[in-house]
Protein backbone atom coordinates (compact mmCIF):
# COMPACT_ATOMS: atom_id res chain seq x y z
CA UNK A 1 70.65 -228.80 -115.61
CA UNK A 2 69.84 -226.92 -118.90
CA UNK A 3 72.45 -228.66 -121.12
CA UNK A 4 71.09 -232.34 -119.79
CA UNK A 5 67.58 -231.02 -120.85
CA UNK A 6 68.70 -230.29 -124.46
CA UNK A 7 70.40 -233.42 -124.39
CA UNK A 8 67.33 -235.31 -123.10
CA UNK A 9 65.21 -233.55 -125.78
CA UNK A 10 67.09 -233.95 -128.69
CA UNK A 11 67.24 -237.45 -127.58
CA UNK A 12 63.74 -237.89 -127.60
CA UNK A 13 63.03 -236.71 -131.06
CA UNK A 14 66.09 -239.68 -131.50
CA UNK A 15 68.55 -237.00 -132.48
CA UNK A 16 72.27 -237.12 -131.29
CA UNK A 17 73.86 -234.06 -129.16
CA UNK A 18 77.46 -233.79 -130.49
CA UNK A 19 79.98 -233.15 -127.95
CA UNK A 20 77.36 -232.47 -125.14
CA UNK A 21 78.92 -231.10 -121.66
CA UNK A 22 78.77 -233.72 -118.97
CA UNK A 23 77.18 -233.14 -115.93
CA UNK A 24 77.91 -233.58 -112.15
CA UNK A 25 76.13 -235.38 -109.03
CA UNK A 26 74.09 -232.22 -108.11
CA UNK A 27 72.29 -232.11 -111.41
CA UNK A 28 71.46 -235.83 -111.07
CA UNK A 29 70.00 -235.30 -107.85
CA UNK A 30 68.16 -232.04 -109.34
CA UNK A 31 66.68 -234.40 -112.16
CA UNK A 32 66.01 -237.22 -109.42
CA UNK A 33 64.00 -235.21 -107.32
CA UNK A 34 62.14 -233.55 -109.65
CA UNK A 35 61.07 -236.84 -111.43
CA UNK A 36 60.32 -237.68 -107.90
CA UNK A 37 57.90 -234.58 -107.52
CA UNK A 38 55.92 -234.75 -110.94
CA UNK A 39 55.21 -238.51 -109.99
CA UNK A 40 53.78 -237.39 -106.73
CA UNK A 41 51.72 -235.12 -109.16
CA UNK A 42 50.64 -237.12 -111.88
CA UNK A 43 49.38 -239.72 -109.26
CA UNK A 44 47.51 -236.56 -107.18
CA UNK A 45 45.95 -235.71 -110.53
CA UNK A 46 44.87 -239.44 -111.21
CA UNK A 47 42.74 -239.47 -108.19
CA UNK A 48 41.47 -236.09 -108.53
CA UNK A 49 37.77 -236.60 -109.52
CA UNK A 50 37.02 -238.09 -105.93
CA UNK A 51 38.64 -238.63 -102.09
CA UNK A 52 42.31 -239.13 -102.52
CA UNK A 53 43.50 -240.49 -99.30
CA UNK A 54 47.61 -240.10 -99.20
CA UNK A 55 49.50 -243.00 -98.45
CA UNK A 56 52.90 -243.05 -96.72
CA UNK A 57 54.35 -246.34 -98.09
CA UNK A 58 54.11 -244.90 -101.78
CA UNK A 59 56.80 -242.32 -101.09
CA UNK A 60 58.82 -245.07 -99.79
CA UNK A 61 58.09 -247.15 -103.34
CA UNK A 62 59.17 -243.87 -105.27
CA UNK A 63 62.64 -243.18 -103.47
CA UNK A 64 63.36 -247.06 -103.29
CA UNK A 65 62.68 -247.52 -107.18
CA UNK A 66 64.40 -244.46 -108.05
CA UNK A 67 67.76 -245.92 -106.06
CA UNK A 68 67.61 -248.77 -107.76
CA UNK A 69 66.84 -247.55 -111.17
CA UNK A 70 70.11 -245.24 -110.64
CA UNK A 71 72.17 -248.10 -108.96
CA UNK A 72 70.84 -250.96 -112.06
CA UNK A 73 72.02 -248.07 -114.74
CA UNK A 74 75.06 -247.21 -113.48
CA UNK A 75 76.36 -250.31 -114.70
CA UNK A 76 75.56 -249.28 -118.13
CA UNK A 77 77.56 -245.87 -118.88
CA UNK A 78 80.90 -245.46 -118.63
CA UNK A 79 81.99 -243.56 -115.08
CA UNK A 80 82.89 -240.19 -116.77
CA UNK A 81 79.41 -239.63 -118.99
CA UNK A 82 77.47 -241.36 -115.83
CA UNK A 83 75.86 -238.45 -114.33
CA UNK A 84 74.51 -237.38 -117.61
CA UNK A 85 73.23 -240.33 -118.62
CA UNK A 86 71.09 -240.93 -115.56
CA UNK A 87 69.67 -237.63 -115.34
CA UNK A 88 68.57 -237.53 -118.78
CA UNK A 89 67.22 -241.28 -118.79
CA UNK A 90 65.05 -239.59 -115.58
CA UNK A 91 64.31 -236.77 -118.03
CA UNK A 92 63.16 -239.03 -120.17
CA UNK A 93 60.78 -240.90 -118.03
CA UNK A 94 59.60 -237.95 -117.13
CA UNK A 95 58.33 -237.45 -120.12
CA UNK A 96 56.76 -240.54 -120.80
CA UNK A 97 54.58 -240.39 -117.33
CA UNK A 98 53.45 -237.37 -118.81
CA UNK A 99 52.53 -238.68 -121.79
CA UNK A 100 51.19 -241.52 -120.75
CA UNK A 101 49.17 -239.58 -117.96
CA UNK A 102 47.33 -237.48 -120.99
CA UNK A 103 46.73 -240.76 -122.97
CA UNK A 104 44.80 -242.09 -120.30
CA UNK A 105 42.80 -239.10 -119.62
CA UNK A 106 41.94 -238.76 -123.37
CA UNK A 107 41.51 -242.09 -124.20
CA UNK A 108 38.01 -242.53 -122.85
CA UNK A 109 36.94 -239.28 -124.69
CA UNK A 110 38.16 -241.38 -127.87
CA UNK A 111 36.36 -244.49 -127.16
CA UNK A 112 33.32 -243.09 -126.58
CA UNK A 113 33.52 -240.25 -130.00
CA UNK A 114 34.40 -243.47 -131.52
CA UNK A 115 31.52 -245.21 -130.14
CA UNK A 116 33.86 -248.31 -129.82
CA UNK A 117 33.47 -251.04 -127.57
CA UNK A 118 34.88 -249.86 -123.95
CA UNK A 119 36.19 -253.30 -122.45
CA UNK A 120 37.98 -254.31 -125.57
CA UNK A 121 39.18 -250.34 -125.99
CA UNK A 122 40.76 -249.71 -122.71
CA UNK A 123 42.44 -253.35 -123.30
CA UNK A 124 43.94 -252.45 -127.02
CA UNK A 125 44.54 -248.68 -125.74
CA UNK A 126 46.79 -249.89 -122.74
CA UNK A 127 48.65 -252.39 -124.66
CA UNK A 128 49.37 -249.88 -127.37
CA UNK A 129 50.79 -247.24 -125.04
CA UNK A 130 52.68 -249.91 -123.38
CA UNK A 131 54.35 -251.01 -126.63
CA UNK A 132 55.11 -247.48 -128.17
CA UNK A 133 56.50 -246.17 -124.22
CA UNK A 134 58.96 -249.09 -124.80
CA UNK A 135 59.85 -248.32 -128.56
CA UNK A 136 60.07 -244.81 -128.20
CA UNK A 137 62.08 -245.19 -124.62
CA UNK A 138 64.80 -247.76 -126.83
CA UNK A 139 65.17 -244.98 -129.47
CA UNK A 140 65.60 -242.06 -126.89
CA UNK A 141 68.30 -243.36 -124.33
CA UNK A 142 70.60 -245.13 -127.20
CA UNK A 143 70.52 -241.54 -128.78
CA UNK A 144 71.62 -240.79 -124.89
CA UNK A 145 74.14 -242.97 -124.91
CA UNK A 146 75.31 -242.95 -128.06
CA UNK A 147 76.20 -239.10 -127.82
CA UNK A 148 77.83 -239.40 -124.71
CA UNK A 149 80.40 -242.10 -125.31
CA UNK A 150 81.61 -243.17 -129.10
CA UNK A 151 79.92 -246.26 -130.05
CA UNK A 152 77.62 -246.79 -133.17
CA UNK A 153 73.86 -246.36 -132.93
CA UNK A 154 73.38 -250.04 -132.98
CA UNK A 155 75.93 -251.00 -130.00
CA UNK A 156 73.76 -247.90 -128.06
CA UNK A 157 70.77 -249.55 -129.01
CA UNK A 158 71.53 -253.33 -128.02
CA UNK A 159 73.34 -251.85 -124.43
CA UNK A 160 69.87 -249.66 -124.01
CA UNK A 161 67.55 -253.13 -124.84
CA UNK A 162 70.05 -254.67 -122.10
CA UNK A 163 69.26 -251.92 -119.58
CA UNK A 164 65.43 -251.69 -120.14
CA UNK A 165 65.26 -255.95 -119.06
CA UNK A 166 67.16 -254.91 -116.18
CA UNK A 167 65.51 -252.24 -115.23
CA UNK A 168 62.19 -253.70 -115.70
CA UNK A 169 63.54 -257.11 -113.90
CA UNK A 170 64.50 -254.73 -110.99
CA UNK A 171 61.23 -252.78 -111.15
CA UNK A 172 59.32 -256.26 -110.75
CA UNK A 173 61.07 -256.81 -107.45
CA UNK A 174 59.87 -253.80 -105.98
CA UNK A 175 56.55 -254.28 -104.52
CA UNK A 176 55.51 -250.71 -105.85
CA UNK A 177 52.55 -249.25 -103.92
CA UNK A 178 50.57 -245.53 -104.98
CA UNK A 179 51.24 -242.34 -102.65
CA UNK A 180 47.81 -241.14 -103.52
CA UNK A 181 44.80 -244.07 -103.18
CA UNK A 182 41.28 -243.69 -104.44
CA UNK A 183 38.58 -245.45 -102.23
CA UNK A 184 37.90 -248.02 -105.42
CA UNK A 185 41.50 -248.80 -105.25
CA UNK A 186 42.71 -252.77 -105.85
CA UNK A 187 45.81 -253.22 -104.27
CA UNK A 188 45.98 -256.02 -106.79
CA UNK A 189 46.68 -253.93 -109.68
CA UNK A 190 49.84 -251.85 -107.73
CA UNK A 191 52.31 -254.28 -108.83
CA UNK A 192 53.81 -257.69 -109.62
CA UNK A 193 53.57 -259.08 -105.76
CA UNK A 194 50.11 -258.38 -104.92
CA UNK A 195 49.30 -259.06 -108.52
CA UNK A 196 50.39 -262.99 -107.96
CA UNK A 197 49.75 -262.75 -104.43
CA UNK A 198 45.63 -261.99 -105.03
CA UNK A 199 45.92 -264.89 -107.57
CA UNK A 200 47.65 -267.33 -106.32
CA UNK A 201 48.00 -266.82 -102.48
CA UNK A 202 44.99 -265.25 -101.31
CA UNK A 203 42.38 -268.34 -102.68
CA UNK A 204 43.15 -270.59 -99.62
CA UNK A 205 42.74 -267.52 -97.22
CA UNK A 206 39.59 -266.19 -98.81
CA UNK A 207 38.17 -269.53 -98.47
CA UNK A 208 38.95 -270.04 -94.91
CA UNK A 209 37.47 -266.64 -93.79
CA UNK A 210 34.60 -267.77 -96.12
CA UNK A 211 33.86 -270.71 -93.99
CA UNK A 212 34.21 -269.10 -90.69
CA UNK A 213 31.24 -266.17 -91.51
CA UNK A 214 28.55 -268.58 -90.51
CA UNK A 215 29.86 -269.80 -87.06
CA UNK A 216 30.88 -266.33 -86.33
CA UNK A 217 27.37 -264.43 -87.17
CA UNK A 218 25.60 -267.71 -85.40
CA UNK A 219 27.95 -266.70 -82.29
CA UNK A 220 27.07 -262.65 -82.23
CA UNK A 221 23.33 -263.44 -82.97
CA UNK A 222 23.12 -265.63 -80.07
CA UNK A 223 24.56 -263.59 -77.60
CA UNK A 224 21.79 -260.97 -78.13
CA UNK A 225 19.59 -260.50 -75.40
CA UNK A 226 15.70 -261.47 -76.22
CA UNK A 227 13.02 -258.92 -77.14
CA UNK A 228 10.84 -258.17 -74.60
CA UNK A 229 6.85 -258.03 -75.25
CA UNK A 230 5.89 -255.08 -73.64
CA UNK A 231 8.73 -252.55 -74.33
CA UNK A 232 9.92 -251.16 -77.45
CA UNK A 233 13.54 -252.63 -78.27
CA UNK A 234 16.40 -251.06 -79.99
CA UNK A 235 18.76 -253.64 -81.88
CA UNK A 236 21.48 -252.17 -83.90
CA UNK A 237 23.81 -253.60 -86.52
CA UNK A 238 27.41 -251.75 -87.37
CA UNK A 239 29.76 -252.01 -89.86
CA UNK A 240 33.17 -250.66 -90.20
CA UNK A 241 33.93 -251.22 -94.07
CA UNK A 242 37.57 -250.75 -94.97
CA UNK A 243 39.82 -253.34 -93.50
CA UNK A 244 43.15 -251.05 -94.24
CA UNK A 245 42.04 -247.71 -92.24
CA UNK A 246 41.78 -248.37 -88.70
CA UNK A 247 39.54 -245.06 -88.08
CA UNK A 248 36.38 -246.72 -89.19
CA UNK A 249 36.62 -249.46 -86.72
CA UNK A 250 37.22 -247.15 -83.74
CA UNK A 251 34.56 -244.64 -85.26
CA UNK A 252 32.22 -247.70 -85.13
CA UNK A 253 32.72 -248.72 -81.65
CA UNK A 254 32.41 -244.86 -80.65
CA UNK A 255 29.60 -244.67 -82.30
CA UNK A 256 27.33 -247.53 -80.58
CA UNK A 257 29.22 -246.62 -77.29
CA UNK A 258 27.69 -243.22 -77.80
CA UNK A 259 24.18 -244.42 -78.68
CA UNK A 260 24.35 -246.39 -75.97
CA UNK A 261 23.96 -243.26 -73.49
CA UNK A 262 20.86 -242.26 -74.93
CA UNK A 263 19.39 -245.40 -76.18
CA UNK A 264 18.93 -249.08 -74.58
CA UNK A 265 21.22 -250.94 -77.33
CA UNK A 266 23.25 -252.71 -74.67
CA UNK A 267 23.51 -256.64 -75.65
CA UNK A 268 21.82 -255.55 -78.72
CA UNK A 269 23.99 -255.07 -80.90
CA UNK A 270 25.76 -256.66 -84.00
CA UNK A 271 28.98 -255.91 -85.35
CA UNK A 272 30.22 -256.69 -88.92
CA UNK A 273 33.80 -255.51 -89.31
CA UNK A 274 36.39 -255.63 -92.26
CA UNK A 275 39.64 -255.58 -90.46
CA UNK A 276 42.88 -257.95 -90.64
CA UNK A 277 43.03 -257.72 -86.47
CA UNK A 278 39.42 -258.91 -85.83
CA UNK A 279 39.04 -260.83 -89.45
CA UNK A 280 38.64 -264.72 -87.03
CA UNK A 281 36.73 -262.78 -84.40
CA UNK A 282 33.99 -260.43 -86.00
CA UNK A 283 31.91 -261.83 -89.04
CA UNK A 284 32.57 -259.46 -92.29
CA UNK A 285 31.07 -256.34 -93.39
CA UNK A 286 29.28 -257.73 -96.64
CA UNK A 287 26.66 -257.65 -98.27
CA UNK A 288 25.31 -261.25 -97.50
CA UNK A 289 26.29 -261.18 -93.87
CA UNK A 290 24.44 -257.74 -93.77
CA UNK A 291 21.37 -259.44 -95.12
CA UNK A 292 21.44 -262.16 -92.58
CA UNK A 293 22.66 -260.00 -89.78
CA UNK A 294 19.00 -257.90 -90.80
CA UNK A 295 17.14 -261.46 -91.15
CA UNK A 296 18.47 -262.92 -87.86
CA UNK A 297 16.97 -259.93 -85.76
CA UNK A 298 13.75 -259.85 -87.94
CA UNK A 299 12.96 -263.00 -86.88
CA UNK A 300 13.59 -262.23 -83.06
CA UNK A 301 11.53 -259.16 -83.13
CA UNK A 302 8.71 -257.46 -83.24
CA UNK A 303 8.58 -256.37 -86.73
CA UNK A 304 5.97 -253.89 -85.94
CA UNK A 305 6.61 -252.48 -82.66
CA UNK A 306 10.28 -252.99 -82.44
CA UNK A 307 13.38 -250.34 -83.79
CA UNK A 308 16.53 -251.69 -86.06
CA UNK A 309 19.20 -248.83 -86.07
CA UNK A 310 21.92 -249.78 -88.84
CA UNK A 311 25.51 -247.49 -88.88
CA UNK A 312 27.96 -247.57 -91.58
CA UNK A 313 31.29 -245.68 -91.78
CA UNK A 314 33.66 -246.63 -94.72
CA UNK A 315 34.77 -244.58 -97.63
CA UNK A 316 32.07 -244.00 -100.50
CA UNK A 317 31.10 -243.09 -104.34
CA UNK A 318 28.16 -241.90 -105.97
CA UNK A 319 27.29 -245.81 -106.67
CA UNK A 320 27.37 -246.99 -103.15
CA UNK A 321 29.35 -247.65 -99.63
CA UNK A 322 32.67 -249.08 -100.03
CA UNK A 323 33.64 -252.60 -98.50
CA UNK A 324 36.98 -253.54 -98.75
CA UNK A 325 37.74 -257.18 -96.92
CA UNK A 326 40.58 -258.36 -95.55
CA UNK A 327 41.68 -260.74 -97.93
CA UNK A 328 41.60 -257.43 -100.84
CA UNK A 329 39.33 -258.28 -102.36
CA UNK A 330 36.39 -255.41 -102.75
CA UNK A 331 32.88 -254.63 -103.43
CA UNK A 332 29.84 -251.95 -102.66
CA UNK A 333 26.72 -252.41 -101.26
CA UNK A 334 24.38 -250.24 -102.63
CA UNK A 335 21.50 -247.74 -101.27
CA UNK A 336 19.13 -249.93 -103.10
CA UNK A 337 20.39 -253.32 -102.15
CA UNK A 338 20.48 -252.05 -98.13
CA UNK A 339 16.82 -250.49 -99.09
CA UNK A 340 15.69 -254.20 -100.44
CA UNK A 341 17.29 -255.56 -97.70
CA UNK A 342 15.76 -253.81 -94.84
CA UNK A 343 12.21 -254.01 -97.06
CA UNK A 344 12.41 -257.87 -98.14
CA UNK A 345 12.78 -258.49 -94.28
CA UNK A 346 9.65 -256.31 -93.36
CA UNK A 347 11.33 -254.55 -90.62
CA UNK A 348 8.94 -251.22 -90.04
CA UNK A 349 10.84 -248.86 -88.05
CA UNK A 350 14.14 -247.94 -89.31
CA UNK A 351 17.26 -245.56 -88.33
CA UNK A 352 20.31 -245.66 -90.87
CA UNK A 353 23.40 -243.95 -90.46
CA UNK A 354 26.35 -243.35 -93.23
CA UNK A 355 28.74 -242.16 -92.27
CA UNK A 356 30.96 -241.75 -96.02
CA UNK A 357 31.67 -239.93 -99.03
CA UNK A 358 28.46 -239.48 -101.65
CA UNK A 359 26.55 -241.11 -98.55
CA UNK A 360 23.46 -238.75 -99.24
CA UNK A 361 22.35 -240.99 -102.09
CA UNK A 362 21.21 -243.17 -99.09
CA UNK A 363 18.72 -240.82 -98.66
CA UNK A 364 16.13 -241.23 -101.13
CA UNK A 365 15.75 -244.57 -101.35
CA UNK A 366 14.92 -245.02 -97.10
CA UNK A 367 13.29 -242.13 -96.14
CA UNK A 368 9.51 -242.70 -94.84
CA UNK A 369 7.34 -241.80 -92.46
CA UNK A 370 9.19 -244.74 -89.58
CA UNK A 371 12.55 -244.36 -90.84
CA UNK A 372 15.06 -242.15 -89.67
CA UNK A 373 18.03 -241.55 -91.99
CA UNK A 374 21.37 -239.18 -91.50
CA UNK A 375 24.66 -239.25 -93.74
CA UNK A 376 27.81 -237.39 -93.57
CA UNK A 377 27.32 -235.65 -96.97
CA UNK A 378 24.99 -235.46 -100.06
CA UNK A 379 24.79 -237.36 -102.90
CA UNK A 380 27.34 -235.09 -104.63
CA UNK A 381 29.95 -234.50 -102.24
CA UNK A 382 33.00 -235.87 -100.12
CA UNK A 383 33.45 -235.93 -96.13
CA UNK A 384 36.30 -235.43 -94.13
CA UNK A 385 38.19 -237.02 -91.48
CA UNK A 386 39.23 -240.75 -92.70
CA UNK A 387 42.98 -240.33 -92.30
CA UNK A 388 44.16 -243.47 -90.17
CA UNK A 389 45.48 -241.89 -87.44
CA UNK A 390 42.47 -240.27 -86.49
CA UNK A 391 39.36 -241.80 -83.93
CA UNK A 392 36.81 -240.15 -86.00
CA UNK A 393 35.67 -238.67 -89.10
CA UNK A 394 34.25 -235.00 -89.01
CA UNK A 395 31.11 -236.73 -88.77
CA UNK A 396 31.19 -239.06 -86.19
CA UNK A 397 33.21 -236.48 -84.21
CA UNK A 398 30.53 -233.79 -84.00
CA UNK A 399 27.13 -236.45 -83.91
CA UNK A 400 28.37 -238.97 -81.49
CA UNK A 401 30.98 -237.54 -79.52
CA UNK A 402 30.17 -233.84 -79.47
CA UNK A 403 26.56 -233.82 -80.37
CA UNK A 404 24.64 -236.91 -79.48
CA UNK A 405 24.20 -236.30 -75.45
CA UNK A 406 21.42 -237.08 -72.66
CA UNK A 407 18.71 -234.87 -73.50
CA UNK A 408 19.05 -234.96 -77.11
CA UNK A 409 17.19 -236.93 -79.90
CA UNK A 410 18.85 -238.09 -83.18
CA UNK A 411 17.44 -234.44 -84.68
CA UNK A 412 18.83 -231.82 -82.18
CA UNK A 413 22.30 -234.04 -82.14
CA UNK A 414 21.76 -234.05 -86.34
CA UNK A 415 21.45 -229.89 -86.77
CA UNK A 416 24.05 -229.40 -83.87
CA UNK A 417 26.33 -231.73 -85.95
CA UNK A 418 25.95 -229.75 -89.24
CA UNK A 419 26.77 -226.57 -87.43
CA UNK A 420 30.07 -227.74 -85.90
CA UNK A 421 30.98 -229.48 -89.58
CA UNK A 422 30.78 -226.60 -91.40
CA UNK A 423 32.83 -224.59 -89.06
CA UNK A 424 35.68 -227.22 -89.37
CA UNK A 425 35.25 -227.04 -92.93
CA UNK A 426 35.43 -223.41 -93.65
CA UNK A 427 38.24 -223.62 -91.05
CA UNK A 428 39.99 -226.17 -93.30
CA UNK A 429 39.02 -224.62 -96.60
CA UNK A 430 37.69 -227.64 -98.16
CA UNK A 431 34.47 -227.91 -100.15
CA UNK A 432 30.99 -228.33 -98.22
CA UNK A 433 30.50 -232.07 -97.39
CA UNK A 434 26.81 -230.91 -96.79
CA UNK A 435 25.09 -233.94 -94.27
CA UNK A 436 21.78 -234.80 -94.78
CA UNK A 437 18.83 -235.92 -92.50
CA UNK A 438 15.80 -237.41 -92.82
CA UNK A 439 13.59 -237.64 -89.92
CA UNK A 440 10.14 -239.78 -89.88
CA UNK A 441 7.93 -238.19 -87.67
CA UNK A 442 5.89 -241.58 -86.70
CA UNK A 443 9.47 -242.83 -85.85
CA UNK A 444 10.74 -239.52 -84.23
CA UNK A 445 7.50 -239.93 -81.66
CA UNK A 446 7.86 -243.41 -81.45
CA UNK A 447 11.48 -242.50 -80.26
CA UNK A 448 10.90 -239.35 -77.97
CA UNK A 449 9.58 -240.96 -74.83
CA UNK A 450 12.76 -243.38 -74.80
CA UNK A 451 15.43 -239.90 -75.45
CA UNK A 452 13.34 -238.73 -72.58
CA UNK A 453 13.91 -241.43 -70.35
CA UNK A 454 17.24 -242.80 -71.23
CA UNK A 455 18.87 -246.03 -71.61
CA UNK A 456 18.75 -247.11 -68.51
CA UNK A 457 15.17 -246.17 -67.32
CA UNK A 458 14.19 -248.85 -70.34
């Protein structure tokens, strides 16, 4: 494995290796699995600043590209020098994710010392890595070739131009995908397919799930049961925010199942959900059909007397809660916008629940005296507990299902939640996700009598 390293080195300085030793199938593999590994890793490291969330069908994009790229350059080198040639044209690329890797992590830093204009930056500094990866690459592998087989460096060089179209004609039929995603993620940016997919296939879909939000928000309003005049009512809206993780949309439905046993939000209750299963079913989780969703029960209720209880369980960042729709396309609603939202419609007495990443930044912008507000973490940390095979996230798990219980109010379930999380978490070794509460004390009264009672004295 040694001598193929020289060999790649020398070769990407564009220096020949006279007479190099030729190499056998276990050093390709070697070389293969390494570049395998370090791809793994750069893509880890890309996603490092916030949740990375690992996804299965990425390994499968690495091995399947990797098989092909050996299988398309095969047919370049001669039989004998094959085995060599491969593993230091993996060598090679190796080196250029590297590269490239650090480019893109300094290149920002540049921009801004340079005080240049960012859009316009990122768009010059991508196409000139992109053009000197493809230079330098020509220059390295026909100094490959051309010590491993007697040809002239020109012949090397037109047979390498040759390989790179084919490789990159083969790369564009793989429909590459990320092992490591980032809750901002756009699947439209993985690769050629969803790339002309997103802009050419998915305008007729969009637009048909656009016209069926009304009918189906019309349809869940209606079936609400009417507020009575005498009795405080409890209507609650949910949303389950990320159409490709299944967790949040059973996480949702635990959820209101488990405020049902404590609070009368039978036939009360609105769900929004972003999911490919329910996407002609349930109306969206977005921000318009939240605002309607809010302005369709304001104008049923009591805005005074009556109780609107809003949970949310998606990924998150530090700018908001993360809504990704069926159709991938993406957006955020933001503390602020839900804060306007709730405030534009005039709606006193408030509980939110977030139940995300960075979800504490919810915090600030709710809390009052009549609102009651809870998230799975501050406003500088991550949660735990979104992988899609699971029902829950850490927080769901201990507030609704191990926490929130006849007998209990949203505050005892709240601090008995915290304690459980941070066991799992120290248990786990991962950082502090830290949930915060804030608890209203008009609305905590207003509530006690009905925790008292429960849902079905009501």
């Amino acid at each position: 494995m040694w001598a193929v390293f020289k060999l790649a080195a020398r070769a990407a300085i564009w220096r020949r290796t006279p007479d190099p030793p030729l190499a056998g199938l276990p050093t390709l593999l070697g070389w293969t699995i390494v570049l395998a590994a370090a791809r793994v890793a750069l893509q880890f490291a890309g996603v490092a600043g916030g949740p990375a969330h690992f996804n299965p069908y990425g390994l499968n994009a690495i091995v399947a590209w990797l098989a092909l790229a050996l299988a398309v350059a095969a047919l370049f080198v001669r039989p004998a020098a094959r085995a060599s040639a491969l593993s230091a044209m993996f060598i090679l690329s190796m080196i250029a994710d590297i590269a490239t890797a650090l480019i893109q992590i300094g290149g920002p830093f540049l921009v801004s010392a340079a005080a240049l204009n960012a859009f316009w930056s990122r768009a010059a500094i991508a196409s000139m890595i992109f053009a000197i990866q493809i230079l330098w690459w020509l220059g390295a592998l026909s100094s490959v070739l051309a010590s491993l087989q007697p040809e002239s460096r020109l012949r090397a060089l037109s047979r390498t131009a040759a390989l790179w179209v084919a490789l990159f004609a083969a790369h564009s039929i793989i429909p590459d995908a990320p092992v490591f995603v980032a809750p901002g993620f756009d699947v439209r940016t993985a690769n050629w397919w969803e790339y002309f997919y997103a802009k050419y296939g998915t305008e007729h879909e969009v637009a048909q799930i656009e016209e069926k939000q009304t009918d189906l928000l019309s349809a869940e309003v209606a079936s609400l049961a009417t507020p009575r005049k005498e009795t405080t009512d409890i209507y609650a809206i949910g949303l389950a925010g990320w159409a490709d993780q299944d967790v949040f949309v059973k996480e949702l439905n635990g959820a209101l199942a488990s405020i049902g046993t404590v609070l009368p939000i039978k036939n009360r209750t609105l769900h929004l959900i972003n999911n490919r299963e329910t996407v002609s079913s349930v109306p969206l989780a977005n921000p318009k059909n939240l605002s309607a969703a809010v302005h369709a029960i304001g104008s049923m209720i009591d805005k005074d007397k009556d109780v609107l209880l809003i949970f949310m369980t998606s990924h998150g960042d530090q700018h908001g809660f993360a809504l990704e729709l069926p159709a991938n396309t993406s957006t955020q609603l933001t503390p602020q916008q839900l804060a306007s939202t709730l405030d534009n419609e005039g709606i006193k007495n408030r509980i939110v629940i977030v139940s995300a990443c960075y979800s504490g930044t919810f915090v600030a912008p709710l809390q009052n005296d009549n609102t009651i507000v809870m998230t799975a973490s501050d406003e500088k940390s991550t949660s735990f507990g979104c992988a899609p095979e699971r029902d829950w996230t850490y927080f769901g798990d201990a507030l609704f299902r191990q926490s929130l219980l006849p007998g209990k109010d949203f505050q005892e379930a709240f601090n008995h939640a915290r304690i459980l999380i941070q066991g799992w978490e120290l248990m786990d070794r991962v950082p502090p996700s830290n949930p915060q509460g804030s608890f209203g004390p008009a609305l905590v009264a207003k509530l006690a009598p009905m925790f008292h009672a429960g849902p079905n004295d009501q």
